[in-house]
N, C-alpha and C. Protein backbone atom coordinates (compact mmCIF):
# COMPACT_ATOMS: atom_id res chain seq x y z
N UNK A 1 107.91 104.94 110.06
CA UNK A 1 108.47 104.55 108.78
C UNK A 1 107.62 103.45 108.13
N UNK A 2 107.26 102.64 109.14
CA UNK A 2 106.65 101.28 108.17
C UNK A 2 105.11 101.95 107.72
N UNK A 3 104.61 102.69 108.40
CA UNK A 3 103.44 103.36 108.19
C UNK A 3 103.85 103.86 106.89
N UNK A 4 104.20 104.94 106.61
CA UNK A 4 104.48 105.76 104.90
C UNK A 4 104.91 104.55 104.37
N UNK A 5 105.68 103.28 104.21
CA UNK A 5 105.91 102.05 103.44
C UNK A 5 104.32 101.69 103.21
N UNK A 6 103.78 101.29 103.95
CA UNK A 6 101.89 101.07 103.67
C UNK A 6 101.35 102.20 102.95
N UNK A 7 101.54 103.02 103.08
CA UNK A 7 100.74 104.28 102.48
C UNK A 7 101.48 104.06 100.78
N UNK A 8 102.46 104.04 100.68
CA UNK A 8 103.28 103.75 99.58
C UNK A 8 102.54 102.43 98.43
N UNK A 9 102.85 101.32 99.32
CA UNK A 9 102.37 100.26 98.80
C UNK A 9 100.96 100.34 98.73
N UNK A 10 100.09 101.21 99.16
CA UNK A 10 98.82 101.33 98.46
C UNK A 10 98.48 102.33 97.72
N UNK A 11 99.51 103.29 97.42
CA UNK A 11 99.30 103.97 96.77
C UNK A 11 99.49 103.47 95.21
N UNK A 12 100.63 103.00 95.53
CA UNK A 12 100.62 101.89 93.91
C UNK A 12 99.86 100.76 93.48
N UNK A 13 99.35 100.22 94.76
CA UNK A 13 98.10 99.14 94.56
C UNK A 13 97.15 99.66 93.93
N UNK A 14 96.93 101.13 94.15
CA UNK A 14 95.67 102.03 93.53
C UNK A 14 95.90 101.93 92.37
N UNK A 15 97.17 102.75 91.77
CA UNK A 15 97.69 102.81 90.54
C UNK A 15 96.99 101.73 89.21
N UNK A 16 97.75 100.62 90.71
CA UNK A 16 97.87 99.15 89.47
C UNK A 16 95.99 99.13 89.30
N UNK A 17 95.48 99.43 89.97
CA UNK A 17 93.73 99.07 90.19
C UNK A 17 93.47 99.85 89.20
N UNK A 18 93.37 100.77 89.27
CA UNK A 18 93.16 102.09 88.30
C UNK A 18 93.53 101.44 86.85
N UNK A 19 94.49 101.41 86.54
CA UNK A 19 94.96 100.71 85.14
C UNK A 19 94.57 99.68 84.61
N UNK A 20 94.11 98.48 85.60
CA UNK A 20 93.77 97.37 85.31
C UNK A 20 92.18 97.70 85.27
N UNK A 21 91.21 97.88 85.85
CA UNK A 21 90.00 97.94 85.99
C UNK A 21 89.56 99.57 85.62
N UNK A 22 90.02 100.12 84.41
CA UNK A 22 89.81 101.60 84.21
C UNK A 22 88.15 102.04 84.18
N UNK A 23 87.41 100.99 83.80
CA UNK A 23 86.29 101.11 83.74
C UNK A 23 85.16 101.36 85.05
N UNK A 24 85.67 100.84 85.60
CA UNK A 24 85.15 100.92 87.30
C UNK A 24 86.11 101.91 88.32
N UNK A 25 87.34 102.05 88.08
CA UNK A 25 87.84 102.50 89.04
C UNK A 25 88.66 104.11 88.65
N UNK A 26 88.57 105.08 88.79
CA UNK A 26 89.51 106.35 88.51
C UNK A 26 90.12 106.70 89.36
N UNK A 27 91.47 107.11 89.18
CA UNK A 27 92.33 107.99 89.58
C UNK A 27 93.04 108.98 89.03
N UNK A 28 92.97 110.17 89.45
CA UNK A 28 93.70 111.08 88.70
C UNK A 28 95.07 111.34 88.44
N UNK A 29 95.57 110.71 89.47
CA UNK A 29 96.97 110.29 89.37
C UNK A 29 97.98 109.70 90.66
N UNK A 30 99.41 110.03 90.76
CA UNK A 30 100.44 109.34 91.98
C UNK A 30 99.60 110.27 93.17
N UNK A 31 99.50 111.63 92.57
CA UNK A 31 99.29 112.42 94.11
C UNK A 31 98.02 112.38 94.30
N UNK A 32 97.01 111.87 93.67
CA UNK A 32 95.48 111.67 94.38
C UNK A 32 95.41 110.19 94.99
N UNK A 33 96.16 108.70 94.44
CA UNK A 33 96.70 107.78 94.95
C UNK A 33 97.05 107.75 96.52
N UNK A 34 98.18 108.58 96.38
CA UNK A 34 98.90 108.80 97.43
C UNK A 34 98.13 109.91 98.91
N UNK A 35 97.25 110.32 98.59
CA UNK A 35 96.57 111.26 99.00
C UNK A 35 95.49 110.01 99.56
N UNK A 36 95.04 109.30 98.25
CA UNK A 36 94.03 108.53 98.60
C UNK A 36 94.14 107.64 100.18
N UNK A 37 95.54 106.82 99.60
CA UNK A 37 96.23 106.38 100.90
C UNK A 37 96.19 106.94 102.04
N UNK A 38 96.93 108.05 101.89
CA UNK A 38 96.90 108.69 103.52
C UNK A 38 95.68 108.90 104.34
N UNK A 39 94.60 108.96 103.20
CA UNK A 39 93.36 109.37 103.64
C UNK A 39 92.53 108.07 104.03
N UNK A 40 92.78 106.82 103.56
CA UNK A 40 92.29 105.56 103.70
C UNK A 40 92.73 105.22 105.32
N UNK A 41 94.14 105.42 105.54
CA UNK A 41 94.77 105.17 106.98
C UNK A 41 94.26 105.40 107.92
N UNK A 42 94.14 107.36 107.84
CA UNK A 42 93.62 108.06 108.80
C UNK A 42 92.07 107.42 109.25
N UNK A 43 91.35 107.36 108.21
CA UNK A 43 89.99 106.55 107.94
C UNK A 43 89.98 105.14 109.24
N UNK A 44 91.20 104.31 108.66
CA UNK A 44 91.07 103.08 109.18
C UNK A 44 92.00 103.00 110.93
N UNK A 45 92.49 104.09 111.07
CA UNK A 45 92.49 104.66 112.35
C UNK A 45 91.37 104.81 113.13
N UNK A 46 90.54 105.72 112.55
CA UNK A 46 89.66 106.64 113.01
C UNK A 46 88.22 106.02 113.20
N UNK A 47 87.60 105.18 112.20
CA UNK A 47 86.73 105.48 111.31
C UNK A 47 86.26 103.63 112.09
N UNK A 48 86.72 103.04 111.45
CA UNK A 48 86.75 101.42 111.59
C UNK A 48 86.88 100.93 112.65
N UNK A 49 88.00 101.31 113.79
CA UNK A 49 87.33 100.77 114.75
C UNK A 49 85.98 100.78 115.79
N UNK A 50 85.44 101.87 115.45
CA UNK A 50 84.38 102.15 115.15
C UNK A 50 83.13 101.00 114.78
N UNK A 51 83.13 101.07 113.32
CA UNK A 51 82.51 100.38 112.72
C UNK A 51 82.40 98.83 113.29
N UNK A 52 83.83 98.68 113.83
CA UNK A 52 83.89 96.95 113.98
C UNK A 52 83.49 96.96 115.32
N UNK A 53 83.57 97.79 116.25
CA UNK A 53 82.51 97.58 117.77
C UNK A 53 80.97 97.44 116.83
N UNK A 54 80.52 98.41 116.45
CA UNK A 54 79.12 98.06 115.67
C UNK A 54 78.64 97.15 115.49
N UNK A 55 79.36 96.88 114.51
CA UNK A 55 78.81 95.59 113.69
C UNK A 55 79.45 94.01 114.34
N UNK A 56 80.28 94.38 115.75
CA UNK A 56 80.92 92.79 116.10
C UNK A 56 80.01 91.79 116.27
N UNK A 57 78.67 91.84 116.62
CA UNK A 57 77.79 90.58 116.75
C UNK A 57 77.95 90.13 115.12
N UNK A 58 77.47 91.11 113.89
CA UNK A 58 77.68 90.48 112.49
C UNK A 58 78.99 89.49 112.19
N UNK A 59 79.55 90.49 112.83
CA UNK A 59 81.31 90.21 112.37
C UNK A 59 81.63 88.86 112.77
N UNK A 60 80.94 88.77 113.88
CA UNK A 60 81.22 86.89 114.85
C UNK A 60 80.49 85.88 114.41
N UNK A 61 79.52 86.32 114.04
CA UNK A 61 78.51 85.54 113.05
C UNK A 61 78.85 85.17 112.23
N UNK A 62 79.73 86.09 111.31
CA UNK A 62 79.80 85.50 110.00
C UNK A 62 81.84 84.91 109.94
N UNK A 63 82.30 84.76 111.60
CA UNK A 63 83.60 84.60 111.24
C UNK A 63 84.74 85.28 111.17
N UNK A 64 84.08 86.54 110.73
CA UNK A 64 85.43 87.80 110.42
C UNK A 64 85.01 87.86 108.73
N UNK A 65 84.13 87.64 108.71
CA UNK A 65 84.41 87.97 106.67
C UNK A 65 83.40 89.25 106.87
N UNK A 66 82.88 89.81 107.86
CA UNK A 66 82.05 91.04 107.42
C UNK A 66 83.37 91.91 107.37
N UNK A 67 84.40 91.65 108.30
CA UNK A 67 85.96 92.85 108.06
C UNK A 67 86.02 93.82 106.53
N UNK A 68 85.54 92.19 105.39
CA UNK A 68 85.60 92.72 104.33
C UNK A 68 84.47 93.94 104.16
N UNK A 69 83.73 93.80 104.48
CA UNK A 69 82.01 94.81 104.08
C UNK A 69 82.72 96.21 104.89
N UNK A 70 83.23 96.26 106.06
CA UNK A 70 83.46 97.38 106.81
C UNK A 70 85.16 97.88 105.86
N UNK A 71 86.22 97.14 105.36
CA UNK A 71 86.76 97.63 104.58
C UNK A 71 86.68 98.55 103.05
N UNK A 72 85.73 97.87 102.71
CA UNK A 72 84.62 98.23 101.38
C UNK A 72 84.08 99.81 102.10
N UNK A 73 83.43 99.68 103.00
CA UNK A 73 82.82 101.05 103.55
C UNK A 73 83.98 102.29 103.55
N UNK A 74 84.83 102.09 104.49
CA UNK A 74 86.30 102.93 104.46
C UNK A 74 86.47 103.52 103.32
N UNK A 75 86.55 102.01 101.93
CA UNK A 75 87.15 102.98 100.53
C UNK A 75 85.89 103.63 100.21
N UNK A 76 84.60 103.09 99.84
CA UNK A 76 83.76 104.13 99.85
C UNK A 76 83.72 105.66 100.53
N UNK A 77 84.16 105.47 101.99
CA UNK A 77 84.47 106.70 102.76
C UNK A 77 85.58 107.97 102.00
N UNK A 78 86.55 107.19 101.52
CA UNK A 78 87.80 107.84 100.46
C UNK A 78 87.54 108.35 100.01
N UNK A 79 86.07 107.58 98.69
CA UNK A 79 85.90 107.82 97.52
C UNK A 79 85.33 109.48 97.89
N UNK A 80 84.21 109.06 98.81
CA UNK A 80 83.00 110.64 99.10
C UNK A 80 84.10 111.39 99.50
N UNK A 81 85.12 111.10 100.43
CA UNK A 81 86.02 112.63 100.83
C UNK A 81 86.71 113.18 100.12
N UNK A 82 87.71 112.09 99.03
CA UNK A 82 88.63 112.40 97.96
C UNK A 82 88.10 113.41 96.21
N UNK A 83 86.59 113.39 96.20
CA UNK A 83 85.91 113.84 95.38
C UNK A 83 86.14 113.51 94.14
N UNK A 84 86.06 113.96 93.02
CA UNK A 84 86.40 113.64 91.42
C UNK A 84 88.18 112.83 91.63
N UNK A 85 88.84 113.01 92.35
CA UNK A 85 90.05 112.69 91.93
C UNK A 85 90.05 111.18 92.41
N UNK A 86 89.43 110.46 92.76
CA UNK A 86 89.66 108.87 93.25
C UNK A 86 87.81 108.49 93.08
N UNK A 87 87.47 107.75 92.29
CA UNK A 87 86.26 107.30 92.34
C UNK A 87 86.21 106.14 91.89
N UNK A 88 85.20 105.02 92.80
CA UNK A 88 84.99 103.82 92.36
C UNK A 88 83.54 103.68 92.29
N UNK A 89 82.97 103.01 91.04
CA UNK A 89 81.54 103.17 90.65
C UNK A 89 81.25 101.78 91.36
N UNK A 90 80.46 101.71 92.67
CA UNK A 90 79.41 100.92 93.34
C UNK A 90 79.84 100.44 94.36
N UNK A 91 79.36 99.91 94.87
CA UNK A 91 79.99 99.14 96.54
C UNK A 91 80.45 97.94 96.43
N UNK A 92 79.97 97.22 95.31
CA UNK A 92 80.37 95.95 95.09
C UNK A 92 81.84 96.02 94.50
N UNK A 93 82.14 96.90 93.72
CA UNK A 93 83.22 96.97 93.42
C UNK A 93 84.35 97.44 94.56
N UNK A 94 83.70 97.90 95.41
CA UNK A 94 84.95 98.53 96.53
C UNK A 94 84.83 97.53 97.65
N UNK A 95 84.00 96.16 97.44
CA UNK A 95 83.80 95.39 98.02
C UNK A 95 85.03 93.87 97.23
N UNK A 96 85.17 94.10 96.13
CA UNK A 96 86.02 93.05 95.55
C UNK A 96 87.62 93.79 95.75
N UNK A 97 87.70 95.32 95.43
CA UNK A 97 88.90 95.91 95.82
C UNK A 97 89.27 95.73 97.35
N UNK A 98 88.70 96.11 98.21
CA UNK A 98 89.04 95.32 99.78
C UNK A 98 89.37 94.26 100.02
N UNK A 99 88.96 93.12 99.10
CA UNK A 99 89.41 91.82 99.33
C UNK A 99 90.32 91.52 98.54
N UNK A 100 90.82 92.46 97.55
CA UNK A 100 91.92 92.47 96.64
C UNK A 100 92.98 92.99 96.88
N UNK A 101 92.80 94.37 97.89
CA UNK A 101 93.60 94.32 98.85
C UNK A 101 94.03 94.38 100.02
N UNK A 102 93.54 93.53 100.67
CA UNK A 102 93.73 92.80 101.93
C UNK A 102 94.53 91.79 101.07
N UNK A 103 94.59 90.83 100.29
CA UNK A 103 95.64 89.53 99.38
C UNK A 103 96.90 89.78 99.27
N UNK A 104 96.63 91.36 98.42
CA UNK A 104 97.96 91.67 98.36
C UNK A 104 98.76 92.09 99.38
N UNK A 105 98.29 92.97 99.83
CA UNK A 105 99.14 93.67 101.93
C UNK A 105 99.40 92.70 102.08
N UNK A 106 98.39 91.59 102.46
CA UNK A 106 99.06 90.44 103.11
C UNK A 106 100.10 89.52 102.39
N UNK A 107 99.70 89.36 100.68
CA UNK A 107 101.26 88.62 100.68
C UNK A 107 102.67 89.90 100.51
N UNK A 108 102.69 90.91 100.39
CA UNK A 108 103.42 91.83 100.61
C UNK A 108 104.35 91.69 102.27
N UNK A 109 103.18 91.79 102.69
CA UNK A 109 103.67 91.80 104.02
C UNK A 109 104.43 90.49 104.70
N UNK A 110 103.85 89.18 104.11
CA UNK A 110 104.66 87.94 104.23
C UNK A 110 105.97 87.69 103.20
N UNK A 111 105.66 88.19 102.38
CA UNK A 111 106.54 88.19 101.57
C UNK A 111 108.17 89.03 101.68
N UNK A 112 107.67 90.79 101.73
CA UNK A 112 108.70 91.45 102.03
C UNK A 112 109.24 92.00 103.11
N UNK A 113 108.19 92.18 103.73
CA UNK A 113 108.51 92.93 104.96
C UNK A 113 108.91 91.96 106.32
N UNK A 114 108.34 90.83 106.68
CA UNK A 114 108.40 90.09 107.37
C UNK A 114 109.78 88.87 107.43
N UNK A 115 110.44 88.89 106.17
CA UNK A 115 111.67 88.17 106.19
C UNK A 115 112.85 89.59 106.75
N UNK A 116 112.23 90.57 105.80
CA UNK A 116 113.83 91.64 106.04
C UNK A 116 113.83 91.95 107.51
N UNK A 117 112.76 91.67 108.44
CA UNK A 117 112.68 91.53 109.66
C UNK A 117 113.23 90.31 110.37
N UNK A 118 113.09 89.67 110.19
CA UNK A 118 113.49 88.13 111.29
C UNK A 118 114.73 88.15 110.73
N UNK A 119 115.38 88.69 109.27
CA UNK A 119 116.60 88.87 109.24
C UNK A 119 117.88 89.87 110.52
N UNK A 120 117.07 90.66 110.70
CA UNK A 120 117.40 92.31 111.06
C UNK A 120 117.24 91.64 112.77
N UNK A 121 116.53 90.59 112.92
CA UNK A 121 116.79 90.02 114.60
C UNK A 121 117.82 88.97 114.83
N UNK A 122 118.52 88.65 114.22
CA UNK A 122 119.78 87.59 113.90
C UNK A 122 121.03 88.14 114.19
């Protein structure tokens, strides 16, 4: 359940991206969004841990901020599998969207999900 809640909440994060940054970012709509999502997950299942054995000497080096560069890669990964229906023009840009949302998940996740929990243990 909390999994499809994430897939959800980024599917509308897309949305909001898409609308706000139309110039850089396309989506064709809820179900290429939502598609996008599912496909980002499976990705960051699959795909990333991967990447982060790779690159962990970078990753320790620099702290944990390469997380962002290997997140950036993933949506790039989206973009090439999802075809015309989800496209973001450059890496740098799917490099500021990763860190845009990683902000939001995370205050999402402190925000909503994490109180209706410590509630639900009381």
């Amino acid at each position: 359940m909390r999994w499809l809640i994430g897939c959800i909440i980024n599917a509308v994060l897309f949305m909001a991206l898409a609308g706000y940054f139309h110039e850089s970012f396309y989506l064709s709509g809820f179900a290429a969004a939502l598609q996008a999502s599912i496909l980002l997950s499976i990705l960051n299942i699959l795909v990333r841990p991967l990447l982060i054995l790779l690159t962990l000497p970078v990753t320790v080096l620099t702290m944990g901020l390469f997380l962002f560069v290997i997140n950036a890669i993933t949506l790039e990964l989206t973009d090439y599998l999802m075809g015309d229906a989800f496209e973001i023009n450059g890496f740098g840009m799917a490099l500021f969207f990763a860190v845009l949302m990683s902000l939001v998940n995370l205050l999402i996740q402190k925000t909503i999900l994490d109180p209706s929990r410590s509630s639900r243990k009381k």
